[in-house]
PDBML (XML) file of the C-alpha atoms, coordinates in Angstrom:
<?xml version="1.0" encoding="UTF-8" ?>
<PDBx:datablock datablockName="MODEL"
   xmlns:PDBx="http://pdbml.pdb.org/schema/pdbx-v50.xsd"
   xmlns:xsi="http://www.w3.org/2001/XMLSchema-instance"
   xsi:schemaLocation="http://pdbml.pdb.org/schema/pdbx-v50.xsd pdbx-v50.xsd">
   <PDBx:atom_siteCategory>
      <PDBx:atom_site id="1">
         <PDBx:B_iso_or_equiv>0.00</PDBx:B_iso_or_equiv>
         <PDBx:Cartn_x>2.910</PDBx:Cartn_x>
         <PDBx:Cartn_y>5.358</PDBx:Cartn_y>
         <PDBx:Cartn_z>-18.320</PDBx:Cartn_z>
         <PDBx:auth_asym_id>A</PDBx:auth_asym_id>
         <PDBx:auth_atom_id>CA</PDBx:auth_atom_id>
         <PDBx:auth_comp_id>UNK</PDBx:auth_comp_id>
         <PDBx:auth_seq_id>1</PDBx:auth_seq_id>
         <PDBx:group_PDB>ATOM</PDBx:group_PDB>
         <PDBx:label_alt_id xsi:nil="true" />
         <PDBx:label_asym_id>A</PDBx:label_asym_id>
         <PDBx:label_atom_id>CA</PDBx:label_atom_id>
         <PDBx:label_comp_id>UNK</PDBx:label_comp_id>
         <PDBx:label_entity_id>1</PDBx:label_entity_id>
         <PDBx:label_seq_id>1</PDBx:label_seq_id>
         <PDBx:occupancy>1.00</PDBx:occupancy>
         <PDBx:pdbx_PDB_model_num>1</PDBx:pdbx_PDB_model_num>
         <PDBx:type_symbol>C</PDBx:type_symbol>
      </PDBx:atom_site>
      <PDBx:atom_site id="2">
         <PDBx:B_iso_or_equiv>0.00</PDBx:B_iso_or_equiv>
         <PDBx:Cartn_x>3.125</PDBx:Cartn_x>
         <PDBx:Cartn_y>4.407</PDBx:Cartn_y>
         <PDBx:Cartn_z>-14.499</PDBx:Cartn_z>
         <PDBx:auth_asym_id>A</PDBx:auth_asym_id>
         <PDBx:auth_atom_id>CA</PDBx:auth_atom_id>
         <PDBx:auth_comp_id>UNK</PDBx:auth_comp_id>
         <PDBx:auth_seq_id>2</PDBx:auth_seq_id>
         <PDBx:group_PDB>ATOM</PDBx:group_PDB>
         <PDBx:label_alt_id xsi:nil="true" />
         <PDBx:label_asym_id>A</PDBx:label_asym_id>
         <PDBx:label_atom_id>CA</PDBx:label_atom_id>
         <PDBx:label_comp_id>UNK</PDBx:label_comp_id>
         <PDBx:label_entity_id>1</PDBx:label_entity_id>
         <PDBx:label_seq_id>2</PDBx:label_seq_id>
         <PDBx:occupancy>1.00</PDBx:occupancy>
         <PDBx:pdbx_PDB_model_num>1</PDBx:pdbx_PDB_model_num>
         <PDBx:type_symbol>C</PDBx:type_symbol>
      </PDBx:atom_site>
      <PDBx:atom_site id="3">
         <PDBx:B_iso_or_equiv>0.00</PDBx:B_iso_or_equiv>
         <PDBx:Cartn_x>5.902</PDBx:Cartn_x>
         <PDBx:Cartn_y>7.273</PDBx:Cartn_y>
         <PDBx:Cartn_z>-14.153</PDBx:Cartn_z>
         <PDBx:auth_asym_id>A</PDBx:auth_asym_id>
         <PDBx:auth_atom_id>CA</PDBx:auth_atom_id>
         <PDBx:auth_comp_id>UNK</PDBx:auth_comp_id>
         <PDBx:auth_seq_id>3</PDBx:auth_seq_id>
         <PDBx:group_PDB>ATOM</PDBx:group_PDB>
         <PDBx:label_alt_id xsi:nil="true" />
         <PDBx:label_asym_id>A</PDBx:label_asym_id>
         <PDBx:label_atom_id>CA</PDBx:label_atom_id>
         <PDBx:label_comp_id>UNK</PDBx:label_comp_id>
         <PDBx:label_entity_id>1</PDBx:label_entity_id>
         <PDBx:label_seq_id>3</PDBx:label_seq_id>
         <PDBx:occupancy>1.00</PDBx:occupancy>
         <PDBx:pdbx_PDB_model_num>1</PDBx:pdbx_PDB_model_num>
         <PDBx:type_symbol>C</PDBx:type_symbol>
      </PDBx:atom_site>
      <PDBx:atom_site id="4">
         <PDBx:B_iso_or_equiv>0.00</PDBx:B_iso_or_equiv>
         <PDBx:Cartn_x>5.349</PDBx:Cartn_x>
         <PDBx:Cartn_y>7.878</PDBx:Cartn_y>
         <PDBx:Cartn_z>-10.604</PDBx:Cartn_z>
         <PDBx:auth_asym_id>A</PDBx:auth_asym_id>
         <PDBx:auth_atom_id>CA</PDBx:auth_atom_id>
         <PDBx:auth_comp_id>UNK</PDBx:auth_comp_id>
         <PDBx:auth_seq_id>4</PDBx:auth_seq_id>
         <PDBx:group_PDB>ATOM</PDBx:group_PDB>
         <PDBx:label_alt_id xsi:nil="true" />
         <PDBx:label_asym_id>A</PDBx:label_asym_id>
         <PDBx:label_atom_id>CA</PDBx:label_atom_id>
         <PDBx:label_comp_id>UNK</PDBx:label_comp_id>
         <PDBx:label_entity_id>1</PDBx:label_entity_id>
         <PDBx:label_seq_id>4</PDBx:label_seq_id>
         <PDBx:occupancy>1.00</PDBx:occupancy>
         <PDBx:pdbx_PDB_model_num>1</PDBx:pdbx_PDB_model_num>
         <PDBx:type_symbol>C</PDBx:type_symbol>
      </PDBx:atom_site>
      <PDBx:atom_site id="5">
         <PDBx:B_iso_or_equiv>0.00</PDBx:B_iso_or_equiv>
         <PDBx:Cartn_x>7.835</PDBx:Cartn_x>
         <PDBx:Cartn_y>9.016</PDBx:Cartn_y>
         <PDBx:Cartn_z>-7.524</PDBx:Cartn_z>
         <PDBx:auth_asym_id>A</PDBx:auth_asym_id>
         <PDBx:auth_atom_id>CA</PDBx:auth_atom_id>
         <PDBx:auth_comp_id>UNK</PDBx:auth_comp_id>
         <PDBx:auth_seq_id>5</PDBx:auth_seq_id>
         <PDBx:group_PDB>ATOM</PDBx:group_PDB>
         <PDBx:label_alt_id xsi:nil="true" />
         <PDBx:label_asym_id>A</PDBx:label_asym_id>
         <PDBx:label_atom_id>CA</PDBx:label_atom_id>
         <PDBx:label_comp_id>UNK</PDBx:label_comp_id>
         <PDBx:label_entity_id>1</PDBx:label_entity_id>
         <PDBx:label_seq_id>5</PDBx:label_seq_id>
         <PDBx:occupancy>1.00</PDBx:occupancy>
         <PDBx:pdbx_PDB_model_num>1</PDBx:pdbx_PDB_model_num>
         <PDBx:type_symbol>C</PDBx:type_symbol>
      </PDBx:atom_site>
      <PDBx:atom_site id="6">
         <PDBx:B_iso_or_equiv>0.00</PDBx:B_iso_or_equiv>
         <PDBx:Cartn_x>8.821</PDBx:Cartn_x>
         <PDBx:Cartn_y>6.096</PDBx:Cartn_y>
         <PDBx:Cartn_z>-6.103</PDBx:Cartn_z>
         <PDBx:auth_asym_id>A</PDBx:auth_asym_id>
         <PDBx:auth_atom_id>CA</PDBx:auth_atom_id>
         <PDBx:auth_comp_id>UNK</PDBx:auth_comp_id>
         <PDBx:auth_seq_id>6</PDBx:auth_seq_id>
         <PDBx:group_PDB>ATOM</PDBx:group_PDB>
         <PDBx:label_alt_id xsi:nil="true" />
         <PDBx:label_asym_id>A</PDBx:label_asym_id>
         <PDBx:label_atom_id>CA</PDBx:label_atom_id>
         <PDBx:label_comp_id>UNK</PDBx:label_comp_id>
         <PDBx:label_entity_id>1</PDBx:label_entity_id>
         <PDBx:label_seq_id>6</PDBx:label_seq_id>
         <PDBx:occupancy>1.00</PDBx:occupancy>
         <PDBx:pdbx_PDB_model_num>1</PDBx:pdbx_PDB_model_num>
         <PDBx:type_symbol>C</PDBx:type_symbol>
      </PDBx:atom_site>
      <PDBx:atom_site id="7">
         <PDBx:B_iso_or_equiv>0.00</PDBx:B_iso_or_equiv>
         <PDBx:Cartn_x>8.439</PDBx:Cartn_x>
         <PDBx:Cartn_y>7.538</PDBx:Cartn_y>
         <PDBx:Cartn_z>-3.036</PDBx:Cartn_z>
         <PDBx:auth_asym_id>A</PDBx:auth_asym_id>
         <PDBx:auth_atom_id>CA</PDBx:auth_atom_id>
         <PDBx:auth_comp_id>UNK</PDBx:auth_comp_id>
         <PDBx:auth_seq_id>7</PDBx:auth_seq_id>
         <PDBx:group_PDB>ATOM</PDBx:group_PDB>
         <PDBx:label_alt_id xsi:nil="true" />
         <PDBx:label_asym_id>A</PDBx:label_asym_id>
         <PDBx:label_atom_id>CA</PDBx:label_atom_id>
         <PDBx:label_comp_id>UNK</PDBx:label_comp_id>
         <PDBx:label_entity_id>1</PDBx:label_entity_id>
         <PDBx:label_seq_id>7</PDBx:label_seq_id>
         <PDBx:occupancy>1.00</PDBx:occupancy>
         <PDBx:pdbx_PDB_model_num>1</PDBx:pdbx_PDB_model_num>
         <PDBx:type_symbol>C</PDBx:type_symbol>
      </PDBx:atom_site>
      <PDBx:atom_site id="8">
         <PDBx:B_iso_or_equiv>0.00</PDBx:B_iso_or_equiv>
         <PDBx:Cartn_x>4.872</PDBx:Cartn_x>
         <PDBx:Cartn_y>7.713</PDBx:Cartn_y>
         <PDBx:Cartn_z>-3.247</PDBx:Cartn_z>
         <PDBx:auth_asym_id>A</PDBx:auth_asym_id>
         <PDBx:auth_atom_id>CA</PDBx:auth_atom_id>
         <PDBx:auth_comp_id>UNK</PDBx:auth_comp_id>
         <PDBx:auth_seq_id>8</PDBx:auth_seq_id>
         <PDBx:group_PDB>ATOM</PDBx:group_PDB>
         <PDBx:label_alt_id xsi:nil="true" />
         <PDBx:label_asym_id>A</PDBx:label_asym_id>
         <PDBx:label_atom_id>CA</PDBx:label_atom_id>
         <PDBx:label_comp_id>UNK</PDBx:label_comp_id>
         <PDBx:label_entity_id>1</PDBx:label_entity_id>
         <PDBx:label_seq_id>8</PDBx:label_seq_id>
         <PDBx:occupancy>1.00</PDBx:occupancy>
         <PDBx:pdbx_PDB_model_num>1</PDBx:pdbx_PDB_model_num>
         <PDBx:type_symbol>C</PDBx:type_symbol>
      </PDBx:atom_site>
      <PDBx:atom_site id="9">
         <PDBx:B_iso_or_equiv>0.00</PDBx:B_iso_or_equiv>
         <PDBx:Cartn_x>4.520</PDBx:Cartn_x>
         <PDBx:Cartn_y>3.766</PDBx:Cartn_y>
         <PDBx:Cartn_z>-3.549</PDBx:Cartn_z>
         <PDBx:auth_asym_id>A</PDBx:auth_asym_id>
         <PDBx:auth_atom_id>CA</PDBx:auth_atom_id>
         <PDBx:auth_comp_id>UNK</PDBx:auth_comp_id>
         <PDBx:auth_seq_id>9</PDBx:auth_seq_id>
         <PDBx:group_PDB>ATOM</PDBx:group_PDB>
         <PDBx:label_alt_id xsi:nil="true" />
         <PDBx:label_asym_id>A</PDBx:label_asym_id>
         <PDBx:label_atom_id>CA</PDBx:label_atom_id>
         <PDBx:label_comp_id>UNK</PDBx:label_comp_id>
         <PDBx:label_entity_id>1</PDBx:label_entity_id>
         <PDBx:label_seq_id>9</PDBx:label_seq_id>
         <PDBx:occupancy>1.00</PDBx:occupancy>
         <PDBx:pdbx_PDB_model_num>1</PDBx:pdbx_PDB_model_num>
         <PDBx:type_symbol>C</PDBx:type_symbol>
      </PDBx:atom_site>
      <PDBx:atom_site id="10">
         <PDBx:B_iso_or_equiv>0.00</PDBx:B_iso_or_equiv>
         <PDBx:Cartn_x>7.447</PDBx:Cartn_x>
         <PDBx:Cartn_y>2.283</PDBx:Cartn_y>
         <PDBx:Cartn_z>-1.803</PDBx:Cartn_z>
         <PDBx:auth_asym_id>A</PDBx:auth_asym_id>
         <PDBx:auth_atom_id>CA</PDBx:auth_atom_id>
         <PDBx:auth_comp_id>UNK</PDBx:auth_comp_id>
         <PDBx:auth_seq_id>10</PDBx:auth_seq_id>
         <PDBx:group_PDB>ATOM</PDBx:group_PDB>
         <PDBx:label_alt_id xsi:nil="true" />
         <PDBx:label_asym_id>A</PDBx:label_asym_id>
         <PDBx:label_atom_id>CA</PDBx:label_atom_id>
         <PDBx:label_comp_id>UNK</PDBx:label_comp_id>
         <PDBx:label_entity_id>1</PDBx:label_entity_id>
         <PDBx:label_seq_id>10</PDBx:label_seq_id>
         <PDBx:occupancy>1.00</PDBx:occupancy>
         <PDBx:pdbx_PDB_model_num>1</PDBx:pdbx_PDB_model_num>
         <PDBx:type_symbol>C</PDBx:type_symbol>
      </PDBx:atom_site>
      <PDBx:atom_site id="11">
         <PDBx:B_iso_or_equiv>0.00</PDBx:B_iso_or_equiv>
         <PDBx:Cartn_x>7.325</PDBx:Cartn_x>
         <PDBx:Cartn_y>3.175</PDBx:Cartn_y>
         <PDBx:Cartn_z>2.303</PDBx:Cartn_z>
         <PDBx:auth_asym_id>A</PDBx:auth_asym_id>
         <PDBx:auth_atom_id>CA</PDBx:auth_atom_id>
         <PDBx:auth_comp_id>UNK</PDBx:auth_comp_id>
         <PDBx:auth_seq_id>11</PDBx:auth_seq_id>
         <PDBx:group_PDB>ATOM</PDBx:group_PDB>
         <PDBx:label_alt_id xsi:nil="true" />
         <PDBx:label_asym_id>A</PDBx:label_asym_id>
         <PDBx:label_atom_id>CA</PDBx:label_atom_id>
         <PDBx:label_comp_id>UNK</PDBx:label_comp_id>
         <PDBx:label_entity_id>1</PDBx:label_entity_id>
         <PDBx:label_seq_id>11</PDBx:label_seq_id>
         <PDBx:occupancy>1.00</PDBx:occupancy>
         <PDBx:pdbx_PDB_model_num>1</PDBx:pdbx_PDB_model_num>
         <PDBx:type_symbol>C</PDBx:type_symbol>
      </PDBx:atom_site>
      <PDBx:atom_site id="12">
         <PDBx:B_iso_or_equiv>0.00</PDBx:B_iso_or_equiv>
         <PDBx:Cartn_x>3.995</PDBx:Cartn_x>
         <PDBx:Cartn_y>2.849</PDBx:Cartn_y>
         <PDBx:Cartn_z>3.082</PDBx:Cartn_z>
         <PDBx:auth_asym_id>A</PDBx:auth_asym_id>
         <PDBx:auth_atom_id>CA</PDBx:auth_atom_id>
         <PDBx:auth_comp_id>UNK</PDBx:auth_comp_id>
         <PDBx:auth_seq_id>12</PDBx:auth_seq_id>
         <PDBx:group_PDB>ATOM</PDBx:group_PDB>
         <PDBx:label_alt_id xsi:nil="true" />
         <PDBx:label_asym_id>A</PDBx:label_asym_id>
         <PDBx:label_atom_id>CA</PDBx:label_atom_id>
         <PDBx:label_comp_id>UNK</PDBx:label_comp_id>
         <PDBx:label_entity_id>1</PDBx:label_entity_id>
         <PDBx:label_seq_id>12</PDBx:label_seq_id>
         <PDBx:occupancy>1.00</PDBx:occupancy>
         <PDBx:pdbx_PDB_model_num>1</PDBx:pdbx_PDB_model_num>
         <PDBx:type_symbol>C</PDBx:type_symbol>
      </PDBx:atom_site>
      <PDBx:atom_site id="13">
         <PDBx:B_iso_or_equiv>0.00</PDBx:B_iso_or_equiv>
         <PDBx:Cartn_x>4.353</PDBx:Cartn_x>
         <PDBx:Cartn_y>0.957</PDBx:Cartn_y>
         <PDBx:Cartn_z>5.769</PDBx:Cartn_z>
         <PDBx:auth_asym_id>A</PDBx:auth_asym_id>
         <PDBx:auth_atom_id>CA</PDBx:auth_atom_id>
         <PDBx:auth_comp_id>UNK</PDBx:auth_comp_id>
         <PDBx:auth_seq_id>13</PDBx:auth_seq_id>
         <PDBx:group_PDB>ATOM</PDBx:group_PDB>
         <PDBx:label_alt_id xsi:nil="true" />
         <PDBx:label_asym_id>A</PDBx:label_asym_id>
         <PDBx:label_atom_id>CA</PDBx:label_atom_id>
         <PDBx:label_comp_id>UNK</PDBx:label_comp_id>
         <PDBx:label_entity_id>1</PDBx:label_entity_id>
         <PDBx:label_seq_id>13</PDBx:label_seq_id>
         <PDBx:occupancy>1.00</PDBx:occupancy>
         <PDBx:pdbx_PDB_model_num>1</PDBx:pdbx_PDB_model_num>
         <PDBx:type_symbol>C</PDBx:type_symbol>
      </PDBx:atom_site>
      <PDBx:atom_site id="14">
         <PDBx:B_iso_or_equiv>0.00</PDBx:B_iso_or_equiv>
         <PDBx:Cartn_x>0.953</PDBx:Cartn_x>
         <PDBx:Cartn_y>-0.418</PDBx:Cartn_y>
         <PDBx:Cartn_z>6.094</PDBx:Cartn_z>
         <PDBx:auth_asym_id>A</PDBx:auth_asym_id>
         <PDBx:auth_atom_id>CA</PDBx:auth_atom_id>
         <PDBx:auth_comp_id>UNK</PDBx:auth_comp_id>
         <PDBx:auth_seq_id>14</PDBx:auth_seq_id>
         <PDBx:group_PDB>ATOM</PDBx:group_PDB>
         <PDBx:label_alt_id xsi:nil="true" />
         <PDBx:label_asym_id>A</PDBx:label_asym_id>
         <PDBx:label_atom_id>CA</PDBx:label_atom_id>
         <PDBx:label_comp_id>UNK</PDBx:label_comp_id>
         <PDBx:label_entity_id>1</PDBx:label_entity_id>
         <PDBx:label_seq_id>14</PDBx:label_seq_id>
         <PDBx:occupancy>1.00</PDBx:occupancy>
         <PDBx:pdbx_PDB_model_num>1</PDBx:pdbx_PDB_model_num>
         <PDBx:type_symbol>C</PDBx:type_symbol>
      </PDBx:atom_site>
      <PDBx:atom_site id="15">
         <PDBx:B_iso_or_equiv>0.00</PDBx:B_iso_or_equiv>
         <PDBx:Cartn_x>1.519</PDBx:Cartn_x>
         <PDBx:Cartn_y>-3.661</PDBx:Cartn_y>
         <PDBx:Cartn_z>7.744</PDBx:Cartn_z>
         <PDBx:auth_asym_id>A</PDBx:auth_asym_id>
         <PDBx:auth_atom_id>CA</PDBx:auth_atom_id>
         <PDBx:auth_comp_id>UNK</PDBx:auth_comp_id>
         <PDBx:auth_seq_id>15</PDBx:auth_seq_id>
         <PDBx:group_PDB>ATOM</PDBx:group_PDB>
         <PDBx:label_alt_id xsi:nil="true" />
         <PDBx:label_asym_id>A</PDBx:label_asym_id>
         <PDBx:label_atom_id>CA</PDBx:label_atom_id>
         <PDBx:label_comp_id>UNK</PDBx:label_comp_id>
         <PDBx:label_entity_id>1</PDBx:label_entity_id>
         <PDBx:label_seq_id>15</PDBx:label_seq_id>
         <PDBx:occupancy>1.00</PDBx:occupancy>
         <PDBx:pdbx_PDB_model_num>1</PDBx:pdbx_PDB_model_num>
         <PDBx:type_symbol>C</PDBx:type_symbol>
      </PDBx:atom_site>
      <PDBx:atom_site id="16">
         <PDBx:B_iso_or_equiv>0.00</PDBx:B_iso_or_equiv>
         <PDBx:Cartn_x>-1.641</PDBx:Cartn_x>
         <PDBx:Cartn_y>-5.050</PDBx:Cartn_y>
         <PDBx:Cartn_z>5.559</PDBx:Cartn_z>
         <PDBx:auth_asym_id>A</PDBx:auth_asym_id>
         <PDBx:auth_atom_id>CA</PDBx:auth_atom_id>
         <PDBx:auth_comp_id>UNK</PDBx:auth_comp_id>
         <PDBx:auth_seq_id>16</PDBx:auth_seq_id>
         <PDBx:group_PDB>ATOM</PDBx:group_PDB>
         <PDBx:label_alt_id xsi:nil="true" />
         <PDBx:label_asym_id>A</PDBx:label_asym_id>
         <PDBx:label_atom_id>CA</PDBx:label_atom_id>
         <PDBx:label_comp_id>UNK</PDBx:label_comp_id>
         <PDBx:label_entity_id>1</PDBx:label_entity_id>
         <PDBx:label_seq_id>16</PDBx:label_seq_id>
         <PDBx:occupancy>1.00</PDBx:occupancy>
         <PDBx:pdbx_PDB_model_num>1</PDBx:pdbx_PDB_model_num>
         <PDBx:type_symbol>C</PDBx:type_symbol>
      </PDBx:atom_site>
      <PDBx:atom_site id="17">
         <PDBx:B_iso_or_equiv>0.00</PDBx:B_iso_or_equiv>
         <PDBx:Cartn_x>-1.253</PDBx:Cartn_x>
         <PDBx:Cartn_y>-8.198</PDBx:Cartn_y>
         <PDBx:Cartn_z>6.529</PDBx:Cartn_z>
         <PDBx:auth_asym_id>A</PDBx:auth_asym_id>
         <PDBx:auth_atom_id>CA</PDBx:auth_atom_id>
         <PDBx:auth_comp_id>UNK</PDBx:auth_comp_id>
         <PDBx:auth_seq_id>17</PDBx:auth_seq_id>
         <PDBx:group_PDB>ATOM</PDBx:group_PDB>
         <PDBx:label_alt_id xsi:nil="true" />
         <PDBx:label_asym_id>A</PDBx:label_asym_id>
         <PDBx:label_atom_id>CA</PDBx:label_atom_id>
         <PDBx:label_comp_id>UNK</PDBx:label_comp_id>
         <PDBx:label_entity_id>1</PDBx:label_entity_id>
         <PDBx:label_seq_id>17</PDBx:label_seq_id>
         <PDBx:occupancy>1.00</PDBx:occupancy>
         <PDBx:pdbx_PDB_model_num>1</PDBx:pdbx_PDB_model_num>
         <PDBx:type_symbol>C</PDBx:type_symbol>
      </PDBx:atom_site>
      <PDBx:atom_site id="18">
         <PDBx:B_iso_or_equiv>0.00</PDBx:B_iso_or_equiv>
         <PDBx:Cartn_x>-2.497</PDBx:Cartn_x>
         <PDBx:Cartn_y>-7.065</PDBx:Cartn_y>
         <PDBx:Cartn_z>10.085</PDBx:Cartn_z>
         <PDBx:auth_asym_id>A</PDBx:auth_asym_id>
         <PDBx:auth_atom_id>CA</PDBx:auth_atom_id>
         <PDBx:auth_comp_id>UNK</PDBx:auth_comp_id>
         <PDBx:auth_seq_id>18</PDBx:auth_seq_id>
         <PDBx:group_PDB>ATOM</PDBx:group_PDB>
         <PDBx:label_alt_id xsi:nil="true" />
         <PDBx:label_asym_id>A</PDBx:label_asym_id>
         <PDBx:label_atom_id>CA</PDBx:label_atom_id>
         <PDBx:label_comp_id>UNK</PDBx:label_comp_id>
         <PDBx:label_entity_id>1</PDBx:label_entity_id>
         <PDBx:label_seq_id>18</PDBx:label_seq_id>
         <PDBx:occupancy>1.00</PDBx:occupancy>
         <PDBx:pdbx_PDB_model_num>1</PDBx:pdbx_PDB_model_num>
         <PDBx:type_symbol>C</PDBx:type_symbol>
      </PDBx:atom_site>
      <PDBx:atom_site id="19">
         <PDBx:B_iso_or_equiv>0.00</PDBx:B_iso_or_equiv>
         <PDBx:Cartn_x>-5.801</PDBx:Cartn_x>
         <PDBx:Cartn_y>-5.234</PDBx:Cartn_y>
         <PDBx:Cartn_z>9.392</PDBx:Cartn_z>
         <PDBx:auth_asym_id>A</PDBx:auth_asym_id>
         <PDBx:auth_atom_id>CA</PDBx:auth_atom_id>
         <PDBx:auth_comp_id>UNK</PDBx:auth_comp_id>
         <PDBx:auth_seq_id>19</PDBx:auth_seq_id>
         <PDBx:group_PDB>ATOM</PDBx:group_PDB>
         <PDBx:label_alt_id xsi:nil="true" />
         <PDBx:label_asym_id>A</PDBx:label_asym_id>
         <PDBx:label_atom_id>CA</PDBx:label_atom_id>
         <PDBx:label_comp_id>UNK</PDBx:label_comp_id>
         <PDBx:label_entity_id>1</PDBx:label_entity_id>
         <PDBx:label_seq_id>19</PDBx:label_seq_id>
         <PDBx:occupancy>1.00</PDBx:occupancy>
         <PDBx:pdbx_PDB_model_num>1</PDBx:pdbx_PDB_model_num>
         <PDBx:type_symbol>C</PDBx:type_symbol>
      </PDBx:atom_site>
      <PDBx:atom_site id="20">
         <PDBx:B_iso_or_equiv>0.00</PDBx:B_iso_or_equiv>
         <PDBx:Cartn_x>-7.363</PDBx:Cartn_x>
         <PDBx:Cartn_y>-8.043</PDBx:Cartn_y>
         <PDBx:Cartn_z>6.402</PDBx:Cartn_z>
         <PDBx:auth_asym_id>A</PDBx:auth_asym_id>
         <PDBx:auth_atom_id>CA</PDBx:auth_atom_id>
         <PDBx:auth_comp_id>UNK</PDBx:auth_comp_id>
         <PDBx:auth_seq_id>20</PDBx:auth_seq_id>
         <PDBx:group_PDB>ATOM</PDBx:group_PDB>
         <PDBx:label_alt_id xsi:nil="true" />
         <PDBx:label_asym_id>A</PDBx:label_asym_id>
         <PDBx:label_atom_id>CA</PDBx:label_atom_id>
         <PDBx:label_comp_id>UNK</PDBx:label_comp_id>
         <PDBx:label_entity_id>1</PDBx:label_entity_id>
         <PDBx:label_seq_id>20</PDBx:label_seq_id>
         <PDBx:occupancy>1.00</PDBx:occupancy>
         <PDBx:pdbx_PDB_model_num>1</PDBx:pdbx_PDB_model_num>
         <PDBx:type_symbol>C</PDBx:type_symbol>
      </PDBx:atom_site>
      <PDBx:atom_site id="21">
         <PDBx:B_iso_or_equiv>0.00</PDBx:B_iso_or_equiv>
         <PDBx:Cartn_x>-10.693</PDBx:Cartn_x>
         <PDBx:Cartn_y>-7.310</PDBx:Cartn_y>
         <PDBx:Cartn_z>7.778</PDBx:Cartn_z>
         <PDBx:auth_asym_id>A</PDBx:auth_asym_id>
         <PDBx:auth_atom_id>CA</PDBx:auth_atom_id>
         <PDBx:auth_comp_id>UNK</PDBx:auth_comp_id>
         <PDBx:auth_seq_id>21</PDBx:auth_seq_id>
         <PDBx:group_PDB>ATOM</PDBx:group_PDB>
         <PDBx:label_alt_id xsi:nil="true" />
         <PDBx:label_asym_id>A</PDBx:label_asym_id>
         <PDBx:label_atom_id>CA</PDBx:label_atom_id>
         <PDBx:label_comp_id>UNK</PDBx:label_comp_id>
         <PDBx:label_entity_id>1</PDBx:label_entity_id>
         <PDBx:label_seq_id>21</PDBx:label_seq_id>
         <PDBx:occupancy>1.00</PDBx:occupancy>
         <PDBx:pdbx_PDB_model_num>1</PDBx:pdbx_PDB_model_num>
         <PDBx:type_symbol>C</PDBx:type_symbol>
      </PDBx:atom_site>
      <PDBx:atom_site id="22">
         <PDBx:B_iso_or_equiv>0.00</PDBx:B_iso_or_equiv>
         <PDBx:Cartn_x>-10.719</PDBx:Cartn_x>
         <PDBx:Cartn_y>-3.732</PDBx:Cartn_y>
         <PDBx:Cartn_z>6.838</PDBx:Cartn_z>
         <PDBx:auth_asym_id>A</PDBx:auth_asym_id>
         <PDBx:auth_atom_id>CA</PDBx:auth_atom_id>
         <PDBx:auth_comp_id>UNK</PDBx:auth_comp_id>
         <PDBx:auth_seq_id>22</PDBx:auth_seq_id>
         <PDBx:group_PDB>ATOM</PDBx:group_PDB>
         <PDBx:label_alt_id xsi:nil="true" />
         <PDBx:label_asym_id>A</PDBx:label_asym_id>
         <PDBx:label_atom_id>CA</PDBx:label_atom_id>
         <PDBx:label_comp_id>UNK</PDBx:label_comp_id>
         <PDBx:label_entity_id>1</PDBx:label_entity_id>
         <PDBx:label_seq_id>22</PDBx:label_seq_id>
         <PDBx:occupancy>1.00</PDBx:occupancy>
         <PDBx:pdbx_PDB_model_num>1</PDBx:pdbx_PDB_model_num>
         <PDBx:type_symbol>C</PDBx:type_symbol>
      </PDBx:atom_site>
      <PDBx:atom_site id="23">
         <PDBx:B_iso_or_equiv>0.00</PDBx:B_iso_or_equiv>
         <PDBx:Cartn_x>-10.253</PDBx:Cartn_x>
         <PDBx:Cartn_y>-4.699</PDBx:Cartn_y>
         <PDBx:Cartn_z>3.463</PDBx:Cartn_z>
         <PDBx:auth_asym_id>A</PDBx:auth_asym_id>
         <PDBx:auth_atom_id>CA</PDBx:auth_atom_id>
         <PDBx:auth_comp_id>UNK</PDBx:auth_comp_id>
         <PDBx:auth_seq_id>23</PDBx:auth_seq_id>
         <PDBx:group_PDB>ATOM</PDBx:group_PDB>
         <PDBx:label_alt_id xsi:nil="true" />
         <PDBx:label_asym_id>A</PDBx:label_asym_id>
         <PDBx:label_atom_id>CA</PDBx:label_atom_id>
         <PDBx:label_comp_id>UNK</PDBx:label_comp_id>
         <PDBx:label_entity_id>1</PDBx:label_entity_id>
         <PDBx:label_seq_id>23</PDBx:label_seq_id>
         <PDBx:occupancy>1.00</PDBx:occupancy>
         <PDBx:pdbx_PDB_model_num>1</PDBx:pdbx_PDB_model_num>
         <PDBx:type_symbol>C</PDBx:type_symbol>
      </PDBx:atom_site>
      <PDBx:atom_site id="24">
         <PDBx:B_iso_or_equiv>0.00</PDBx:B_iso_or_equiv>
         <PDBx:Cartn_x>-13.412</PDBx:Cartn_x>
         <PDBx:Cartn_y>-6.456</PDBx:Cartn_y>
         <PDBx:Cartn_z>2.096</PDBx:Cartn_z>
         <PDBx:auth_asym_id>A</PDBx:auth_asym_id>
         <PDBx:auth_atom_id>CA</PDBx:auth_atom_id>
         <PDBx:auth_comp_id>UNK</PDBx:auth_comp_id>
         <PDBx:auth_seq_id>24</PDBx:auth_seq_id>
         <PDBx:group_PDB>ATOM</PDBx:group_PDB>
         <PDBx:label_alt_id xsi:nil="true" />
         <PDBx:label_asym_id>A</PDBx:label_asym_id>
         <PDBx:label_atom_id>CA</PDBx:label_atom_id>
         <PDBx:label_comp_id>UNK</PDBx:label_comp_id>
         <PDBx:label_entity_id>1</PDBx:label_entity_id>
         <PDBx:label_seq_id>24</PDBx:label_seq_id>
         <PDBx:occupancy>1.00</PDBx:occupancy>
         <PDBx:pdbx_PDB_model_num>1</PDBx:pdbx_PDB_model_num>
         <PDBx:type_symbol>C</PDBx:type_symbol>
      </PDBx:atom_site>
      <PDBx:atom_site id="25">
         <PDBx:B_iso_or_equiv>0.00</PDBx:B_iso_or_equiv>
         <PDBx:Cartn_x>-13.734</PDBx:Cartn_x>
         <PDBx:Cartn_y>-8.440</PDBx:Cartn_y>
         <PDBx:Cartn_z>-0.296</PDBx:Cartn_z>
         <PDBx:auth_asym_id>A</PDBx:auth_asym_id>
         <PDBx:auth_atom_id>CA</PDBx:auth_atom_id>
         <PDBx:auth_comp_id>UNK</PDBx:auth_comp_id>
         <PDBx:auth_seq_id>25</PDBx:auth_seq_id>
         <PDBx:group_PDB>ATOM</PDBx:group_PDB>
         <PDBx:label_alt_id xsi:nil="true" />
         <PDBx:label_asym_id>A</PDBx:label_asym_id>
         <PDBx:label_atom_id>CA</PDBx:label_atom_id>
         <PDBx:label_comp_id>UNK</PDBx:label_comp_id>
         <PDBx:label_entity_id>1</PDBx:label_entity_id>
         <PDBx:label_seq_id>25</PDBx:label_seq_id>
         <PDBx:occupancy>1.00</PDBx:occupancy>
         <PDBx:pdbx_PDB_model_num>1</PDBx:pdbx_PDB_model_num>
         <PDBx:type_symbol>C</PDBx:type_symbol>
      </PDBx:atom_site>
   </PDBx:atom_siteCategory>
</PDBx:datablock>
């Protein structure tokens, strides 16, 4: 029921937006 600690989803700090080409597509 996507009961999850927030924690867990929220701080990731992944900067994704810098590394697109390890994400393929």
């Amino acid at each position: 029921h996507g009961r999850v600690e927030p924690a867990l989803v929220i701080g990731l700090g992944a900067a994704a937006e810098t590394d697109l080409a390890a994400r393929p597509s």
